[in-house]
C-alpha atoms as a PDB file:
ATOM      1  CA  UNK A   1       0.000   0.000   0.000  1.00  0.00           C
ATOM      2  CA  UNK A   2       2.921   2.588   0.776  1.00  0.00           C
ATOM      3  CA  UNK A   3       4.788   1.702  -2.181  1.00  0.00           C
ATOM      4  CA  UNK A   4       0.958   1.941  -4.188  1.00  0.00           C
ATOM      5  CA  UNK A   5       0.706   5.723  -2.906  1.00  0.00           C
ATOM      6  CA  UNK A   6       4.210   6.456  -3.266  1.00  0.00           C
ATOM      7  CA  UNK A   7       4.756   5.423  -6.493  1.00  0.00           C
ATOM      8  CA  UNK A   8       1.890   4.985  -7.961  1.00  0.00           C
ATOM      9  CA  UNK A   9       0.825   1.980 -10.178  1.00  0.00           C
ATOM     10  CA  UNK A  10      -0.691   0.794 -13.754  1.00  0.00           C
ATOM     11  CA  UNK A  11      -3.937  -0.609 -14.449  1.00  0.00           C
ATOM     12  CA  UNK A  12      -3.950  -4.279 -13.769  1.00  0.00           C
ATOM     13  CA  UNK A  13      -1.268  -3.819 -11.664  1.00  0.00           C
ATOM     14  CA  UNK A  14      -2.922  -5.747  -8.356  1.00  0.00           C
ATOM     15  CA  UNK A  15      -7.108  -7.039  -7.806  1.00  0.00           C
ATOM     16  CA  UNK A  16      -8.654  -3.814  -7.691  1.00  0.00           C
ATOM     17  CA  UNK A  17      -6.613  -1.910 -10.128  1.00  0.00           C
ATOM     18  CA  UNK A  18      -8.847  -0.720 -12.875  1.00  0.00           C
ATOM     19  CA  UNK A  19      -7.233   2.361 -13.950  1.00  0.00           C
ATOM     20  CA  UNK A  20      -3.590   3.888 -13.579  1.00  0.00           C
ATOM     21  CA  UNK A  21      -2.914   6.296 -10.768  1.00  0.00           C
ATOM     22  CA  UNK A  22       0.058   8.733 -10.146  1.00  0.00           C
ATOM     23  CA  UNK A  23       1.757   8.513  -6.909  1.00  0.00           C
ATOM     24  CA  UNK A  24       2.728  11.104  -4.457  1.00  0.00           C
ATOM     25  CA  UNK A  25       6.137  11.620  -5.597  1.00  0.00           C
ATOM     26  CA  UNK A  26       4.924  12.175  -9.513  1.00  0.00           C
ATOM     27  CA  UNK A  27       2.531  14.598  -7.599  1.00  0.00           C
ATOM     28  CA  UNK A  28       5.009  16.213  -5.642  1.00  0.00           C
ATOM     29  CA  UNK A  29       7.421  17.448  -8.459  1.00  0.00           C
ATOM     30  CA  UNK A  30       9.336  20.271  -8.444  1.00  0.00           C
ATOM     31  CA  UNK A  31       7.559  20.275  -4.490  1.00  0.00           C
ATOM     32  CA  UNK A  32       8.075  19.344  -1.079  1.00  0.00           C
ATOM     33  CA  UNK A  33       6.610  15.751   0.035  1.00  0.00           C
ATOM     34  CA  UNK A  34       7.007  14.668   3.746  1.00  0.00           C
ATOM     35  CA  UNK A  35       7.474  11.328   4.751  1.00  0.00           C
ATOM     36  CA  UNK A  36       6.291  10.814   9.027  1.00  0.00           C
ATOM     37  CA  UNK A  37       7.630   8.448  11.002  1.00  0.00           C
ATOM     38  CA  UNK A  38      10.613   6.940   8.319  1.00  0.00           C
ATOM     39  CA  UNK A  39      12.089   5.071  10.839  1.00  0.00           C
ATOM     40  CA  UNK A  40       9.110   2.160  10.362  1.00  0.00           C
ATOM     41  CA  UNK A  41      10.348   1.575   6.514  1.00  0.00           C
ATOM     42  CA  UNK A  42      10.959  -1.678   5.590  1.00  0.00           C
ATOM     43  CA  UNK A  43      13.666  -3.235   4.079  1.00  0.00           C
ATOM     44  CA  UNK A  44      12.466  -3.230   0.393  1.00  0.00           C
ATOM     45  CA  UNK A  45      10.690   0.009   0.892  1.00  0.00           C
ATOM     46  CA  UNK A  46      14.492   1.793   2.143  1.00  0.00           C
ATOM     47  CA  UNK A  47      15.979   0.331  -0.801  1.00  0.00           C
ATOM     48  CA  UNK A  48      13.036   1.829  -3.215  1.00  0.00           C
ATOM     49  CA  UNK A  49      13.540   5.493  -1.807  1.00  0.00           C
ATOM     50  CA  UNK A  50      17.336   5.193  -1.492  1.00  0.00           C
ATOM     51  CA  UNK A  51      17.181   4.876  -5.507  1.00  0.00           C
ATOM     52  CA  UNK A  52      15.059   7.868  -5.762  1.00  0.00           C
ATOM     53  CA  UNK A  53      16.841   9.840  -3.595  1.00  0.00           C
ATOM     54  CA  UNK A  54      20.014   9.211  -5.588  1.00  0.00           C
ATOM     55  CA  UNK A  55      19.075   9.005  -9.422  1.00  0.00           C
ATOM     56  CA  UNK A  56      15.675  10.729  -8.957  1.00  0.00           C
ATOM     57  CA  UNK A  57      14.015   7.490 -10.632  1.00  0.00           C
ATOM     58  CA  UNK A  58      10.965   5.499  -9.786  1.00  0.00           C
ATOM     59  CA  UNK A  59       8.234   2.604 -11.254  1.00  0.00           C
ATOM     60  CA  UNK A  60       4.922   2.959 -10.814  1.00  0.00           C
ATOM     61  CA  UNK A  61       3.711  -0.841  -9.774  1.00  0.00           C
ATOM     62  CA  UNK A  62       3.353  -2.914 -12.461  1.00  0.00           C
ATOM     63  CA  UNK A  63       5.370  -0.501 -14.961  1.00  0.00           C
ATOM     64  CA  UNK A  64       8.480  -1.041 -16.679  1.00  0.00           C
ATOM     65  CA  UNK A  65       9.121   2.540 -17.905  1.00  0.00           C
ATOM     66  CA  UNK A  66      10.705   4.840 -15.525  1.00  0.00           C
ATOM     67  CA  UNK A  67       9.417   7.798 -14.297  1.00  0.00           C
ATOM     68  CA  UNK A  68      11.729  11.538 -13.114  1.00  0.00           C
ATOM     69  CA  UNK A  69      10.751  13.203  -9.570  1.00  0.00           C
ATOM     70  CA  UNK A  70      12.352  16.073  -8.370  1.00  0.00           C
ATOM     71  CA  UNK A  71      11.068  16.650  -4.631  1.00  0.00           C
ATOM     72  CA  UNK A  72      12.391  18.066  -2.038  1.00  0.00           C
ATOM     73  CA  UNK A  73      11.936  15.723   0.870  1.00  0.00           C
ATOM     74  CA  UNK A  74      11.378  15.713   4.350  1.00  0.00           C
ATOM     75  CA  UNK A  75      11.510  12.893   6.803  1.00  0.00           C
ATOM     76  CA  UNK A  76      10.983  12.658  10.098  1.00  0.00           C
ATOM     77  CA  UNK A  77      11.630  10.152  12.928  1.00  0.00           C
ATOM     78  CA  UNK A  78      10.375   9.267  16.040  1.00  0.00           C
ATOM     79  CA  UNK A  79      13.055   7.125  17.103  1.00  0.00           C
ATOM     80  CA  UNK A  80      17.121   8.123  16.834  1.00  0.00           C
ATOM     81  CA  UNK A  81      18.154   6.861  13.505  1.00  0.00           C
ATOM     82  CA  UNK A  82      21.535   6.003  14.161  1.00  0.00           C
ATOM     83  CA  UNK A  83      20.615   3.409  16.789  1.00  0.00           C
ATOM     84  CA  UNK A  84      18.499   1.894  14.094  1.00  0.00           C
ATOM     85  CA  UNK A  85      21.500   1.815  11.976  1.00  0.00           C
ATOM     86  CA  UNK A  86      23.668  -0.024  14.282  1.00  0.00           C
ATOM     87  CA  UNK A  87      20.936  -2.423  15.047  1.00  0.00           C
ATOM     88  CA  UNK A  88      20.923  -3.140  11.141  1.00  0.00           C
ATOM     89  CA  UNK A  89      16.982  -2.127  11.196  1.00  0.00           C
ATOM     90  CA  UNK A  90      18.124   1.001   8.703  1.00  0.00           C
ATOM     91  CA  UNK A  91      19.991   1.593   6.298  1.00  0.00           C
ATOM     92  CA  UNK A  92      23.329   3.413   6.774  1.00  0.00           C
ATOM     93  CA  UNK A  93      23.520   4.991   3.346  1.00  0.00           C
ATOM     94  CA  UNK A  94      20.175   6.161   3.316  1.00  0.00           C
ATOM     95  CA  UNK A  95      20.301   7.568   7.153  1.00  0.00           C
ATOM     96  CA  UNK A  96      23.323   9.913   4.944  1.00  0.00           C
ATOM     97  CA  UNK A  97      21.224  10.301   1.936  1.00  0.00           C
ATOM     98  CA  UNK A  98      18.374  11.851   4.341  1.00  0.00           C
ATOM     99  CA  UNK A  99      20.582  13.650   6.765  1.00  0.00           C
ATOM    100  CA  UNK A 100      21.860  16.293   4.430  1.00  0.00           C
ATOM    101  CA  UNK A 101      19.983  19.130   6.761  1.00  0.00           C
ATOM    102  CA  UNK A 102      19.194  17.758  10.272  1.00  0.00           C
ATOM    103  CA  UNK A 103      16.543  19.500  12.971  1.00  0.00           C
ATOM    104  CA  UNK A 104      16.157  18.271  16.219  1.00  0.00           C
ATOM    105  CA  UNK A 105      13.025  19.357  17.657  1.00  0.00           C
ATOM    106  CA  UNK A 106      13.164  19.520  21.533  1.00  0.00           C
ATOM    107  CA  UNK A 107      10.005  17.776  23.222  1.00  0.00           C
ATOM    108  CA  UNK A 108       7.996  20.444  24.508  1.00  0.00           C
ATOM    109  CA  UNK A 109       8.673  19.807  28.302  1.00  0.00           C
ATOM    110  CA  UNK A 110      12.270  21.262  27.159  1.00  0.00           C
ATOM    111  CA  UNK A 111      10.616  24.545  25.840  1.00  0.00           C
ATOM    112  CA  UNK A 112       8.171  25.289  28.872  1.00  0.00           C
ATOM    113  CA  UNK A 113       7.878  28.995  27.370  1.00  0.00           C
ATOM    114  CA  UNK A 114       5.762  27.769  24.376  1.00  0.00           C
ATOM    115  CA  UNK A 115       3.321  26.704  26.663  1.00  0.00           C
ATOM    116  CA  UNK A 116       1.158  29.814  27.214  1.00  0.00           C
ATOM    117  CA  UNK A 117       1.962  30.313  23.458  1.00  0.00           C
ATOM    118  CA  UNK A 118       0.478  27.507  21.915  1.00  0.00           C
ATOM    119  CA  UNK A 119      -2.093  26.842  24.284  1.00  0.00           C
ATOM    120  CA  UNK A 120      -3.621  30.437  23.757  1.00  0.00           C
ATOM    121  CA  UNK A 121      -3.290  29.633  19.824  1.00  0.00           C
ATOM    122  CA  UNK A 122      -5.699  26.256  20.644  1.00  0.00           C
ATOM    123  CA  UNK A 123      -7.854  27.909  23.074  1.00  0.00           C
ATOM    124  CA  UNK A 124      -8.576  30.357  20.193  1.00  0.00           C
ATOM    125  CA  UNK A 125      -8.744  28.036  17.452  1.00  0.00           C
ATOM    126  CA  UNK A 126     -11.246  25.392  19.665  1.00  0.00           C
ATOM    127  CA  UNK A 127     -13.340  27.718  21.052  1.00  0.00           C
ATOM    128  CA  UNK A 128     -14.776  28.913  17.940  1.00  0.00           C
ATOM    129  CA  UNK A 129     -14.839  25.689  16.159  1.00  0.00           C
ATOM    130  CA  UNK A 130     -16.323  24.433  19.145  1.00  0.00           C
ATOM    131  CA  UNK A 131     -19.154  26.866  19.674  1.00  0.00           C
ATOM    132  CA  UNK A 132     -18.125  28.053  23.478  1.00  0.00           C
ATOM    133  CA  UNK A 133     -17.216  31.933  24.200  1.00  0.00           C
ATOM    134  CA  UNK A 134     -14.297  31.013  26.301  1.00  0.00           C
ATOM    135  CA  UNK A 135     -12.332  34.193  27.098  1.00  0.00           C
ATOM    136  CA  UNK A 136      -9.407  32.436  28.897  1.00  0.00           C
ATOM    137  CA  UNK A 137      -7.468  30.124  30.969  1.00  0.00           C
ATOM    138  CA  UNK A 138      -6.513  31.228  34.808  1.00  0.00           C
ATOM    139  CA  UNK A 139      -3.119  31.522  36.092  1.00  0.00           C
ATOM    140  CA  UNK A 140      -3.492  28.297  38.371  1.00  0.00           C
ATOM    141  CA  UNK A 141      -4.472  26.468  35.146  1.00  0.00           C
ATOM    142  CA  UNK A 142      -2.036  27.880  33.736  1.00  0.00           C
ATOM    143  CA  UNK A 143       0.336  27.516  35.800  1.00  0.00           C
ATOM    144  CA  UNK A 144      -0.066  23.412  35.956  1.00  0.00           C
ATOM    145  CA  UNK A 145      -0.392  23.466  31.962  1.00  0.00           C
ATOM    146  CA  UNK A 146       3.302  24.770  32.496  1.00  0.00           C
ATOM    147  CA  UNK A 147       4.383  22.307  35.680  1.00  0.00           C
ATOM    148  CA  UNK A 148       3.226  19.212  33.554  1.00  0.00           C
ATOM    149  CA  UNK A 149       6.319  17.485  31.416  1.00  0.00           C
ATOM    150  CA  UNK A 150       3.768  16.540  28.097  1.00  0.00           C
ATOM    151  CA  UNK A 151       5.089  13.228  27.415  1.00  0.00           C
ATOM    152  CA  UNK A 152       2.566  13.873  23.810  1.00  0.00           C
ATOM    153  CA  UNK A 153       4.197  17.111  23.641  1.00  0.00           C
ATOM    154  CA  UNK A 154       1.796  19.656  21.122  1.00  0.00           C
ATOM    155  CA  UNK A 155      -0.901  17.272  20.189  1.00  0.00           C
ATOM    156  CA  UNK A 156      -1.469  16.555  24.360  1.00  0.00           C
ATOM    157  CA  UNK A 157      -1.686  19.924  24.836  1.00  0.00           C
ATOM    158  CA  UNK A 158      -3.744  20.538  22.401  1.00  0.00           C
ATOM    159  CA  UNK A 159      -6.454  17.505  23.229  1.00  0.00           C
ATOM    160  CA  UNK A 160      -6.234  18.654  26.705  1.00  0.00           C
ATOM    161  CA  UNK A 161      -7.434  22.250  25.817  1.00  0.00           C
ATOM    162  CA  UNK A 162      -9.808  20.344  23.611  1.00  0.00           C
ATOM    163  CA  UNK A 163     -11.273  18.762  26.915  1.00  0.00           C
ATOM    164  CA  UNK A 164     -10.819  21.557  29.255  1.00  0.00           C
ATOM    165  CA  UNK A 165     -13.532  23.960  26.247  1.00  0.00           C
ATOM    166  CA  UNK A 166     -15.904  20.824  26.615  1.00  0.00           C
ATOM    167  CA  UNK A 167     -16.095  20.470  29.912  1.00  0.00           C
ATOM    168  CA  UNK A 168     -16.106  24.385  30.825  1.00  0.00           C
ATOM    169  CA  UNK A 169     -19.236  25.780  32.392  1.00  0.00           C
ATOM    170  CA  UNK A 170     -17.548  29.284  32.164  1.00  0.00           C
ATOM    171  CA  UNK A 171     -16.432  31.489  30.089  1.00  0.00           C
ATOM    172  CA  UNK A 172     -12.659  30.925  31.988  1.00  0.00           C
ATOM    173  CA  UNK A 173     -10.743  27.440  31.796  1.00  0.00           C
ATOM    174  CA  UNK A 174      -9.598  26.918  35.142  1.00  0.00           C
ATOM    175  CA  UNK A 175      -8.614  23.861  37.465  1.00  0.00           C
ATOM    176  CA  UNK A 176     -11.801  21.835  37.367  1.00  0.00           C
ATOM    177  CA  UNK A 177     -11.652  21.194  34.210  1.00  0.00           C
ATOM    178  CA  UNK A 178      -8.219  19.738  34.007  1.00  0.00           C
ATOM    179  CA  UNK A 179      -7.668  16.378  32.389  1.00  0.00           C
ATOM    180  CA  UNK A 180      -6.899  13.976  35.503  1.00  0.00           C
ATOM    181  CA  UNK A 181      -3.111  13.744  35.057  1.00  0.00           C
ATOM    182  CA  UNK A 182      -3.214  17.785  35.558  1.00  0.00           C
ATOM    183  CA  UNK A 183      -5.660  18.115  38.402  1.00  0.00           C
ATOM    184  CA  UNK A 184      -3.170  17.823  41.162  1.00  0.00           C
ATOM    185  CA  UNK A 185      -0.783  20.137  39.427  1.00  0.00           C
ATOM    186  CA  UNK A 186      -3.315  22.532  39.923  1.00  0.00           C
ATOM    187  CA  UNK A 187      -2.147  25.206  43.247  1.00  0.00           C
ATOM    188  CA  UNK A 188      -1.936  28.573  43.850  1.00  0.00           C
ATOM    189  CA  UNK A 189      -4.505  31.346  43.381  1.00  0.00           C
ATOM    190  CA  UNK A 190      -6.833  31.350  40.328  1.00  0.00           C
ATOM    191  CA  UNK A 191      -6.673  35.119  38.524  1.00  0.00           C
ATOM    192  CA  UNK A 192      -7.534  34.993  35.423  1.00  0.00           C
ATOM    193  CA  UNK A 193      -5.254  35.433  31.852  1.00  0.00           C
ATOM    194  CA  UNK A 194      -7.430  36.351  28.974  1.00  0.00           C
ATOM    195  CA  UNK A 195      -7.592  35.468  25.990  1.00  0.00           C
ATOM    196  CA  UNK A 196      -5.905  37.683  22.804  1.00  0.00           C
ATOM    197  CA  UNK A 197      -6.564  37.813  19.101  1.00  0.00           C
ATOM    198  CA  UNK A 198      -3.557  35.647  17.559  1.00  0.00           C
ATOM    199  CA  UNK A 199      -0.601  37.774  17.012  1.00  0.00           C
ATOM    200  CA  UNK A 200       3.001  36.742  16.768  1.00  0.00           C
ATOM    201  CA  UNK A 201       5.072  34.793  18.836  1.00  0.00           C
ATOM    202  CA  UNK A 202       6.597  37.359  20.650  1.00  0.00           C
ATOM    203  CA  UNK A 203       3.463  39.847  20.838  1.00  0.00           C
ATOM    204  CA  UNK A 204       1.712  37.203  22.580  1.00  0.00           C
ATOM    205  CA  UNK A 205       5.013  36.033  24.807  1.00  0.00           C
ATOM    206  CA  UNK A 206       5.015  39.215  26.165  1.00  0.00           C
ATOM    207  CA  UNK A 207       1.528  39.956  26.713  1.00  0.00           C
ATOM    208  CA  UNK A 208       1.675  36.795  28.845  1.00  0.00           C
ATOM    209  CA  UNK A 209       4.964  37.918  30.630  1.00  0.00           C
ATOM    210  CA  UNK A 210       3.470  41.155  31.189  1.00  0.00           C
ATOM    211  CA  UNK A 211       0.328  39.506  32.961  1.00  0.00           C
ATOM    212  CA  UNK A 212       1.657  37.618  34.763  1.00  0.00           C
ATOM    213  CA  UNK A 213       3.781  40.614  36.669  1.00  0.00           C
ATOM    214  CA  UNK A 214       0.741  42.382  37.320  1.00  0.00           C
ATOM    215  CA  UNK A 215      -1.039  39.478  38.570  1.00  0.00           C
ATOM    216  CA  UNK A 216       2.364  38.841  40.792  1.00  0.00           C
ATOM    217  CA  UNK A 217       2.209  42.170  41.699  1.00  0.00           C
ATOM    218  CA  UNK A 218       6.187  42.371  40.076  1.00  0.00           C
ATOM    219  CA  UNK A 219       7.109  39.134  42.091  1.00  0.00           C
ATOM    220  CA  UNK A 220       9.633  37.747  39.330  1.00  0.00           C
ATOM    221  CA  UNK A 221      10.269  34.865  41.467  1.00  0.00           C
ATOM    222  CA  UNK A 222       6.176  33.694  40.720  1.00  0.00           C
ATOM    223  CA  UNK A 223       6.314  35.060  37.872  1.00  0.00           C
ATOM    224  CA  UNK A 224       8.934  32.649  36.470  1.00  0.00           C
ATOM    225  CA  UNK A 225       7.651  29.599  38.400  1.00  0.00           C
ATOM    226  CA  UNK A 226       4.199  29.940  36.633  1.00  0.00           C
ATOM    227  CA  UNK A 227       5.502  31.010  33.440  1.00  0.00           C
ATOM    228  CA  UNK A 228       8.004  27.534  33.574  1.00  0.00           C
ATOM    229  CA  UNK A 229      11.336  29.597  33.184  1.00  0.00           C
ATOM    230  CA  UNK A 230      14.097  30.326  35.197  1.00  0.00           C
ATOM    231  CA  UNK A 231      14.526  34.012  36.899  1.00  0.00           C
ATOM    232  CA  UNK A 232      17.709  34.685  34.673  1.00  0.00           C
ATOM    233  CA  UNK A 233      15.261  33.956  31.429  1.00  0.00           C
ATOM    234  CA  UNK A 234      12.809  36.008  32.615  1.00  0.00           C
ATOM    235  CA  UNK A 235      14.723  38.819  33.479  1.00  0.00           C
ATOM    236  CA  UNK A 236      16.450  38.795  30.303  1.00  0.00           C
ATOM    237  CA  UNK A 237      12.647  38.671  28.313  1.00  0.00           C
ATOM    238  CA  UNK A 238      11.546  41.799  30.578  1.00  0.00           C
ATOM    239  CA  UNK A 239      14.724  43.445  29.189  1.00  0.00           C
ATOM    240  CA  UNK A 240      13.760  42.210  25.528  1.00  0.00           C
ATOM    241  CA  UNK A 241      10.312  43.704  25.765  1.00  0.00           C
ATOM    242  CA  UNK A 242      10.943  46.970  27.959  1.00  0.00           C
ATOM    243  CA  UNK A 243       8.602  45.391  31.015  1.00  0.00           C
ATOM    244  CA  UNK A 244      11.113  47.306  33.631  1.00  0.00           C
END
């Protein structure tokens, strides 16, 4: 089936193949395609993209000719591809045929201060699409959403402000409805942090910095806990946005 929708395939080519379809690398010329999760290829499917990745060159199933591609190509992994290689389960020279540009992306329990980011960006988004005039989350929410370590990183987040909208009796998200593995996390007073139109990342970073001070009454010390940064970080972002 990958290979099918990769590649593409001729009429007749397998039971249910009446006509002949393009594949997604045909579709994607002179474009991006990204491939999730490449660590799960197997064997024969590696050595299929190694040869496109080198010569450009593909068959669509049950085709002799051979078709051109030229796609950029983005892969990502879930699971550290050189151990794979060691183990044998990849393939060395395609591991160096897709690591020509290489971006780690830090789990999101490493990058606490995208927290109040993204999860104003989903309150926003939900809450419309959802039907529910939900002005905002309180600092006690808040302020767990930032103590928890999201193992699901962005997606958890984002299904637990997903709950939190459906279960909210108010127009504020606040401790009640936190998804059981949060209630605990839970402490500390409940003000309230509303919700802004989308702006950018650093807009809303320090409207949220800015709140939080006032709500702290200029305590940088709970300021920083809630906010899931260290003091030196934050003092450095008040300095960045002129919040003296």
């Amino acid at each position: 089936m990958i290979e099918s929708e990769l590649f593409g395939y001729q009429r007749g080519a397998f039971t249910g193949a009446d006509r002949a379809k393009a594949g997604l690398f045909e579709s994607a010329d002179h474009g991006t395609l990204f491939l999730d999760e490449v660590n799960n290829a197997s064997p024969a499917f590696q050595a299929k993209l190694l040869r496109v990745l080198q010569d450009g060159t593909f068959y669509r199933m049950g085709d002799t000719e051979p078709r051109r591609a030229d796609v950029r190509l983005i892969a990502a992994t879930n699971r550290p591809l050189p151990a794979l290689v060691e183990s044998g389960a990849f393939r060395m020279d395609l591991y160096y045929r897709l690591r020509i540009v290489e971006i780690v992306m830090p789990p999101l329990r490493d990058r606490r201060s995208d927290i109040p980011l993204l999860a104003n960006y989903f309150l926003a988004r939900h809450s419309v699409r959802l039907g529910k005039p939900v002005k905002g989350i309180t600092t006690r929410a808040l302020a767990a959403l930032m103590r928890h370590d999201w193992p699901g990183n962005a997606r958890e987040l984002e299904n637990a402000i997903q709950s939190m909208i459906v279960l909210t009796e108010t127009d504020m998200l606040d401790t009640d409805v936190l998804p059981p593995g949060l209630a605990q996390e839970g402490t500390g007073p409940g003000r309230a942090v509303e919700l802004i139109e989308p702006q950018s990342l650093e807009e809303i970073e320090a409207y949220f910095i800015a709140k939080t001070l006032r709500e702290t009454q200029g305590n940088r010390a709970s300021a920083a806990e809630i906010l899931g940064i260290d003091k030196s970080t934050l003092w450095r972002k008040i300095k960045r946005y002129g919040l003296e």
